[in-house]
N, C-alpha and C. Protein backbone atom coordinates (compact mmCIF):
# COMPACT_ATOMS: atom_id res chain seq x y z
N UNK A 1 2.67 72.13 -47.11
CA UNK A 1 2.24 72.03 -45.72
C UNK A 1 3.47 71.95 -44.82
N UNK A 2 3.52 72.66 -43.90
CA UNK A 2 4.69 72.83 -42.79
C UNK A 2 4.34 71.66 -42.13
N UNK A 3 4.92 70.25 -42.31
CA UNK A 3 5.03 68.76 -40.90
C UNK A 3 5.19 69.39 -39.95
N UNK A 4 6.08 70.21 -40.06
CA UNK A 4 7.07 70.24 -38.53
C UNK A 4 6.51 71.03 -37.52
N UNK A 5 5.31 71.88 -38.54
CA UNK A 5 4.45 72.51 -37.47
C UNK A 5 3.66 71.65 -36.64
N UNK A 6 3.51 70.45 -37.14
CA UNK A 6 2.03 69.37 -36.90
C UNK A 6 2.45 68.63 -36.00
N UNK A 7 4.08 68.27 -35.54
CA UNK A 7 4.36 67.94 -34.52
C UNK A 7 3.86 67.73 -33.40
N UNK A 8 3.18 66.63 -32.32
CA UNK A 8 3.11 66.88 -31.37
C UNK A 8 3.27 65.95 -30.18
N UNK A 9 4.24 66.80 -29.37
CA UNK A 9 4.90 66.45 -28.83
C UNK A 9 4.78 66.14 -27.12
N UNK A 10 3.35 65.24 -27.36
CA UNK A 10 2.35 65.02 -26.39
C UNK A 10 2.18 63.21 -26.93
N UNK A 11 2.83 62.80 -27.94
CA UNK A 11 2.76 61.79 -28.43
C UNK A 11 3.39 60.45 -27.43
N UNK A 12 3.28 59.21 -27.67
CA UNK A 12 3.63 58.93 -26.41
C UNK A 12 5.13 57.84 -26.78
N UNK A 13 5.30 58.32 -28.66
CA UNK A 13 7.00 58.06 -28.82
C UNK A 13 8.01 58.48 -28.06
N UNK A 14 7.18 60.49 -28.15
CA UNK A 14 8.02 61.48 -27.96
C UNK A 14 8.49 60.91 -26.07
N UNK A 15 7.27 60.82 -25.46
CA UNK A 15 7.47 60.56 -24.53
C UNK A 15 8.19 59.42 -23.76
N UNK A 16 8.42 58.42 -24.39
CA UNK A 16 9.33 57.45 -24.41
C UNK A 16 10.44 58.08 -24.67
N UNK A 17 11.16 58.91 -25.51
CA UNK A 17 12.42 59.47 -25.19
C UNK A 17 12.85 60.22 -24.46
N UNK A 18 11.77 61.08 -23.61
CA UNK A 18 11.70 61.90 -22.44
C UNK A 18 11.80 60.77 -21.41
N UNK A 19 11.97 59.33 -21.59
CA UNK A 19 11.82 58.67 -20.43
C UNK A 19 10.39 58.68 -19.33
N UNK A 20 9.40 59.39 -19.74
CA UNK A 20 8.31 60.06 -19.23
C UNK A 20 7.82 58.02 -19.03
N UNK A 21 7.52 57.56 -20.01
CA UNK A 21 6.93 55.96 -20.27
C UNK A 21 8.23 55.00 -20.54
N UNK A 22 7.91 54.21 -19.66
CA UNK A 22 8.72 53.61 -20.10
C UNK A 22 9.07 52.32 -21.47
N UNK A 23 9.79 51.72 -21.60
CA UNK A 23 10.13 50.60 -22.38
C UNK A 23 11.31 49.82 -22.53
N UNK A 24 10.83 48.78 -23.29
CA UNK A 24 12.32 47.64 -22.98
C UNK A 24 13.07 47.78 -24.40
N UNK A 25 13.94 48.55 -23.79
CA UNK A 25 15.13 48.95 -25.12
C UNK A 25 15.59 47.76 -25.59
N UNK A 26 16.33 47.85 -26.85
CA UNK A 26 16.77 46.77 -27.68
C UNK A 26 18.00 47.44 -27.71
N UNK A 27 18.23 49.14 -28.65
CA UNK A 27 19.37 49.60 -28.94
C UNK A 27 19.10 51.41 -29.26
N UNK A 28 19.96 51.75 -28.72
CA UNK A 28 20.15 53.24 -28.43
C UNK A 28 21.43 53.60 -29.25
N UNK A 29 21.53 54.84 -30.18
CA UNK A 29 22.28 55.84 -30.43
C UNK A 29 21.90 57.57 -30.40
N UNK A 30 22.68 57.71 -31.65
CA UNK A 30 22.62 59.20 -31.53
C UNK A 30 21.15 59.51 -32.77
N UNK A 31 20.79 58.73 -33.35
CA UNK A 31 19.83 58.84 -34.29
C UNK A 31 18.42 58.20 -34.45
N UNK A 32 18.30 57.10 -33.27
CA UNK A 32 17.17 56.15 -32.60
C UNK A 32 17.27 55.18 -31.74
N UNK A 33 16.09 55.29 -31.01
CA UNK A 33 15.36 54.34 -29.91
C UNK A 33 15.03 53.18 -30.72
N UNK A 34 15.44 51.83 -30.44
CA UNK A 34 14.54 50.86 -30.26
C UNK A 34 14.19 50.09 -28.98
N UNK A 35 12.95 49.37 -29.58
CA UNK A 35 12.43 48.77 -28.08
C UNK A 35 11.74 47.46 -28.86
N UNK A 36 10.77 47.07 -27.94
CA UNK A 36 9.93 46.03 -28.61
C UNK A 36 8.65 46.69 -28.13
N UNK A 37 7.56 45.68 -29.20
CA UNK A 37 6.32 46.51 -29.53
C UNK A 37 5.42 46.12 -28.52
N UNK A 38 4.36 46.97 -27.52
CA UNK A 38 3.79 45.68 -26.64
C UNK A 38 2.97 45.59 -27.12
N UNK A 39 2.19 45.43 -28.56
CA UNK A 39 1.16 44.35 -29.04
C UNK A 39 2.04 43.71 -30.32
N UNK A 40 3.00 43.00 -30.09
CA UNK A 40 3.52 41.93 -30.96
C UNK A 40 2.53 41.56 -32.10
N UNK A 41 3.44 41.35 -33.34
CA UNK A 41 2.38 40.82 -34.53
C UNK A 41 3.01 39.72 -34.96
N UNK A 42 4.32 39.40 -34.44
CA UNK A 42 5.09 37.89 -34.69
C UNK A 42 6.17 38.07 -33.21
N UNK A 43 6.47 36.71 -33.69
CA UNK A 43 7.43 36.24 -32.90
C UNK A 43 8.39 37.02 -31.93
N UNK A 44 8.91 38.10 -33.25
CA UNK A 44 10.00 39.24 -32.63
C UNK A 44 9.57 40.37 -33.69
N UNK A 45 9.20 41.71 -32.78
CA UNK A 45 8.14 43.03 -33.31
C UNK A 45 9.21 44.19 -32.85
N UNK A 46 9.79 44.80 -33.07
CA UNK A 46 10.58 45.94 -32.91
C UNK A 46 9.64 46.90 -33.53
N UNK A 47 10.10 48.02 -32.50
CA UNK A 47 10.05 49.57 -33.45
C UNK A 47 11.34 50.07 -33.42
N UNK A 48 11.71 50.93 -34.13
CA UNK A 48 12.97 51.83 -34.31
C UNK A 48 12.30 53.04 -34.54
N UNK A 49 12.80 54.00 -33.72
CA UNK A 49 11.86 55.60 -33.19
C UNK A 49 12.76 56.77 -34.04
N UNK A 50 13.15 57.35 -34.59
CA UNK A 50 13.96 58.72 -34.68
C UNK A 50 14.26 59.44 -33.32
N UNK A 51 14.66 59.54 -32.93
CA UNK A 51 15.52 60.95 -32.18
C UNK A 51 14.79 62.40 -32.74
N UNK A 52 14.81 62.30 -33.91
CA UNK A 52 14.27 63.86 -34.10
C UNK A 52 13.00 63.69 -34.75
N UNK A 53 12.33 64.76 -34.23
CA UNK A 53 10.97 65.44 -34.33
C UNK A 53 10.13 65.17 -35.68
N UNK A 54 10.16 64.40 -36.29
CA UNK A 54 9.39 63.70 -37.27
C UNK A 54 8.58 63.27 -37.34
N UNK A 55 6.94 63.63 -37.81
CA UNK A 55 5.93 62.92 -38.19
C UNK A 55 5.81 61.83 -39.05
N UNK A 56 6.33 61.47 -39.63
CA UNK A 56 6.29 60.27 -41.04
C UNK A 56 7.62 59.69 -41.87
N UNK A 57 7.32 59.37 -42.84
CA UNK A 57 8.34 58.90 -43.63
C UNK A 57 8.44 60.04 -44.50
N UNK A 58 7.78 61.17 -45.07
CA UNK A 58 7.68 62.44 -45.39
C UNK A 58 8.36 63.16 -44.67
N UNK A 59 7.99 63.76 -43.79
CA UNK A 59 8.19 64.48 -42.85
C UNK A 59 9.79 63.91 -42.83
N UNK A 60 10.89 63.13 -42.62
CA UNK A 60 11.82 62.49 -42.32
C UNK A 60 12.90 62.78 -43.47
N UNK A 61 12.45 62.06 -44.20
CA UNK A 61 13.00 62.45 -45.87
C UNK A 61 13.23 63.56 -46.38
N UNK A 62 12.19 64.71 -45.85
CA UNK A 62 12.32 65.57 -46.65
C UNK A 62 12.91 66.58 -45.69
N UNK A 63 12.75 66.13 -44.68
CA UNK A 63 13.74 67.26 -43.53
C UNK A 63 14.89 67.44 -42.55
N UNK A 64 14.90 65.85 -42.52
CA UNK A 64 16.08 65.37 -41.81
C UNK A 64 17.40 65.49 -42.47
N UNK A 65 18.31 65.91 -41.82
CA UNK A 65 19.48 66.08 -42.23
C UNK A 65 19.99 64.24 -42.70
N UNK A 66 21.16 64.68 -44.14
CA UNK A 66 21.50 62.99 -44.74
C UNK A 66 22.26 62.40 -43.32
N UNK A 67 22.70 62.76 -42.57
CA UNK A 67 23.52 62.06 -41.35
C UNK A 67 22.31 61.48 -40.16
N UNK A 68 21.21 61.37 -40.20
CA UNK A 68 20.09 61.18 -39.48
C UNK A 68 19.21 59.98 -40.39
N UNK A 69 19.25 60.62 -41.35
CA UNK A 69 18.91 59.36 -42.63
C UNK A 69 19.53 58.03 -42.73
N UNK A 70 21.01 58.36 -42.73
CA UNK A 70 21.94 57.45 -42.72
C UNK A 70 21.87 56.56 -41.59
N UNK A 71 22.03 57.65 -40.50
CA UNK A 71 22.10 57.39 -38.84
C UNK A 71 21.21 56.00 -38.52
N UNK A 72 19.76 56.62 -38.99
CA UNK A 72 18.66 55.75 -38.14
C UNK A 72 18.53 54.59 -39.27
N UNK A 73 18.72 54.36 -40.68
CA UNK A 73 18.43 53.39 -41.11
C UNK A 73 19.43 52.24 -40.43
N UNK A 74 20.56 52.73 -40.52
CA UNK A 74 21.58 51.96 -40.05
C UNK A 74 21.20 51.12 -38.38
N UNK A 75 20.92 52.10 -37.77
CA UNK A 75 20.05 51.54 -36.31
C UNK A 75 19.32 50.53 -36.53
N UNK A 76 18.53 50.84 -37.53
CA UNK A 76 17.53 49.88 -37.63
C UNK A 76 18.32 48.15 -38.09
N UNK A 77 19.12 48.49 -38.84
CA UNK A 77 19.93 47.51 -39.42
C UNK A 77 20.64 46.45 -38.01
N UNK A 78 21.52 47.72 -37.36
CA UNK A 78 21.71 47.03 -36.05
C UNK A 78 20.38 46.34 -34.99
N UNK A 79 19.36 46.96 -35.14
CA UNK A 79 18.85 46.32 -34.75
C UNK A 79 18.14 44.65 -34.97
N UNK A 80 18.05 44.67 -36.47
CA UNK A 80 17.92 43.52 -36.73
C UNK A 80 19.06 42.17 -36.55
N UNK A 81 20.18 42.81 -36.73
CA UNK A 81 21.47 41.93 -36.34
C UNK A 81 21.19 41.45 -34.72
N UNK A 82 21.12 42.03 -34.09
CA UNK A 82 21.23 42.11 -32.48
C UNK A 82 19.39 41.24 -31.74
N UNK A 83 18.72 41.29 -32.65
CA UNK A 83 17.36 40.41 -32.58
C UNK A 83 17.77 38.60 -33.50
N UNK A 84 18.90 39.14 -34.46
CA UNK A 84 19.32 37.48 -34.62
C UNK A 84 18.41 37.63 -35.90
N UNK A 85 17.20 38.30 -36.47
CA UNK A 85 16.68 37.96 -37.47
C UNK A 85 17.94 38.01 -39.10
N UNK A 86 18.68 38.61 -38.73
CA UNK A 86 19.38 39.11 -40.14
C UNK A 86 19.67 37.89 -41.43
N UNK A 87 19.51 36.49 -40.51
CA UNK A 87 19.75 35.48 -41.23
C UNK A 87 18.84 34.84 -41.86
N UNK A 88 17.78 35.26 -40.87
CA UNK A 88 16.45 34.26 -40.97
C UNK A 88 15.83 35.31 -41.98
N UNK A 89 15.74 35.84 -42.19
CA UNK A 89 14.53 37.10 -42.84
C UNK A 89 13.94 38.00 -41.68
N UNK A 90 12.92 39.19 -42.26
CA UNK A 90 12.54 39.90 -41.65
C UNK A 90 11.83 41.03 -42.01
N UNK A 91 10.62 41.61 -41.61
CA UNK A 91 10.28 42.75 -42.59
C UNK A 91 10.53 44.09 -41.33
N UNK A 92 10.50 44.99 -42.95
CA UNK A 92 10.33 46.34 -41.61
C UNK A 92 9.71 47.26 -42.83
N UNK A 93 8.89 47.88 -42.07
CA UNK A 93 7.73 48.97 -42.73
C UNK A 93 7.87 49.88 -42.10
N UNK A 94 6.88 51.05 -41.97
CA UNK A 94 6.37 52.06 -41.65
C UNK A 94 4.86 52.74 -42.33
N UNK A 95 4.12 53.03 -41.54
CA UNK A 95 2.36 53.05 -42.20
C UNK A 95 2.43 54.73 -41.98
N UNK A 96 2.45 54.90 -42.90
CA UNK A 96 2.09 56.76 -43.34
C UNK A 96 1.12 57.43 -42.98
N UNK A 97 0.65 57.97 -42.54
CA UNK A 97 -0.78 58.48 -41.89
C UNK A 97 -1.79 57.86 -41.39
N UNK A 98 -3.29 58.16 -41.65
CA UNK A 98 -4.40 56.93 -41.02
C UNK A 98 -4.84 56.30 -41.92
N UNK A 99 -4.47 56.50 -43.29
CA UNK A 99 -5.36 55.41 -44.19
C UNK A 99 -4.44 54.39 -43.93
N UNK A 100 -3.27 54.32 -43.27
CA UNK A 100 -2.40 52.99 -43.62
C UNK A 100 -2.62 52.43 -42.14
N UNK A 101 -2.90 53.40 -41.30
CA UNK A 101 -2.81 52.50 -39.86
C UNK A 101 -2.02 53.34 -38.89
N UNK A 102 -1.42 54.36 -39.31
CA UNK A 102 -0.25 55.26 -38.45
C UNK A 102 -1.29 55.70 -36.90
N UNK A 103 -0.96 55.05 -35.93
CA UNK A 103 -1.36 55.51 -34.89
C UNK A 103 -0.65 56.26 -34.00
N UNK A 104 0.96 56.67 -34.10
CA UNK A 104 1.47 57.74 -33.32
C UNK A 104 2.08 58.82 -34.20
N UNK A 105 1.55 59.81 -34.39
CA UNK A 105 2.55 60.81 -35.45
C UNK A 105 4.08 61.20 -35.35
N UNK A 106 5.07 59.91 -35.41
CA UNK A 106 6.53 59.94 -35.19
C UNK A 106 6.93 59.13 -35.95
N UNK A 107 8.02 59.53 -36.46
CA UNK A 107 8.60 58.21 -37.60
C UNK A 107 8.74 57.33 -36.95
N UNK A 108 8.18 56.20 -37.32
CA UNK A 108 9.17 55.03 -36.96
C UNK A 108 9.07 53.91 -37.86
N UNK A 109 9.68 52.87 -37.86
CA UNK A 109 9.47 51.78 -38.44
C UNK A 109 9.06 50.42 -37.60
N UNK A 110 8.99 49.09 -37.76
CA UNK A 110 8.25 48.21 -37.06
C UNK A 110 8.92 47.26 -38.04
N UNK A 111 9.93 46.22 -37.03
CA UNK A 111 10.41 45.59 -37.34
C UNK A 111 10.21 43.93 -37.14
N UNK A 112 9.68 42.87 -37.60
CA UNK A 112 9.32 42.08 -37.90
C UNK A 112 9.90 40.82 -37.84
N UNK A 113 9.88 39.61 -37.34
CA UNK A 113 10.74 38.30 -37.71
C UNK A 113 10.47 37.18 -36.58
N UNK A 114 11.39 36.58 -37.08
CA UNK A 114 11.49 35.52 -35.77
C UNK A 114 10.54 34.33 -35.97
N UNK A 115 9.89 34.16 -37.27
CA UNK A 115 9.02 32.73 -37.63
C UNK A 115 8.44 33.61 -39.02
N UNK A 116 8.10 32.73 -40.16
CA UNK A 116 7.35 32.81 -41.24
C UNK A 116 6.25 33.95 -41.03
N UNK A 117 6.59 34.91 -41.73
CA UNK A 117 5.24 35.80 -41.91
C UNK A 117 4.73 35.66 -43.32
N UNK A 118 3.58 36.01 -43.56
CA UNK A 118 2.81 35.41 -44.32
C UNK A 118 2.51 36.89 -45.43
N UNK A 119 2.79 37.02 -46.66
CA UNK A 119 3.12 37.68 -47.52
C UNK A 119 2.28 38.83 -47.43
């Protein structure tokens, strides 16, 4: 199946990097957006977005160049440093399509912390 055809770029990630919507950044490079989530599920809720045109954790992996791979995990990393969780703990996921919960078709992850989450 071609992802990259399935793209769409009416999504309202995409549109957050168009600046179209706005949000309250955390940390910006050349490989992802973060912000915070506005329906929080703890304490401190990040997303970390890709920069490039990615539907999933599929879609990402299997098409993204290794310097984008590298790029955005690392973001994400900074991002947890710069939220202060890095000491305390912290989770970070990503939900793969709709059986898991994926409600915008863009990679991202959802970053987690800031008090006891519950296993």
């Amino acid at each position: 199946m071609a992802w990259r055809e399935m793209y769409n770029k009416n999504n309202v990630f995409y549109k957050i990097l168009r600046s179209e919507i706005p949000a309250e950044v955390i940390y910006e490079d050349d490989f992802a957006l973060s912000f915070y989530d506005i329906h929080p599920r703890s304490r401190v809720h990040a997303l970390a977005i890709t920069k490039g045109l990615y539907t999933d954790f599929g879609d990402f992996t299997a098409n993204a160049s290794p310097q984008e791979v590298v790029g955005f995990f690392k973001a994400v990393l900074q991002v947890a440093n710069i939220l202060g969780v890095s000491l305390t703990g912290y989770r970070i996921f990503s939900n793969i399509g709709s059986d898991a919960g994926q409600e915008v078709p863009h990679f991202h992850m959802h970053l987690l912390g800031g008090e006891k989450l519950s296993p």
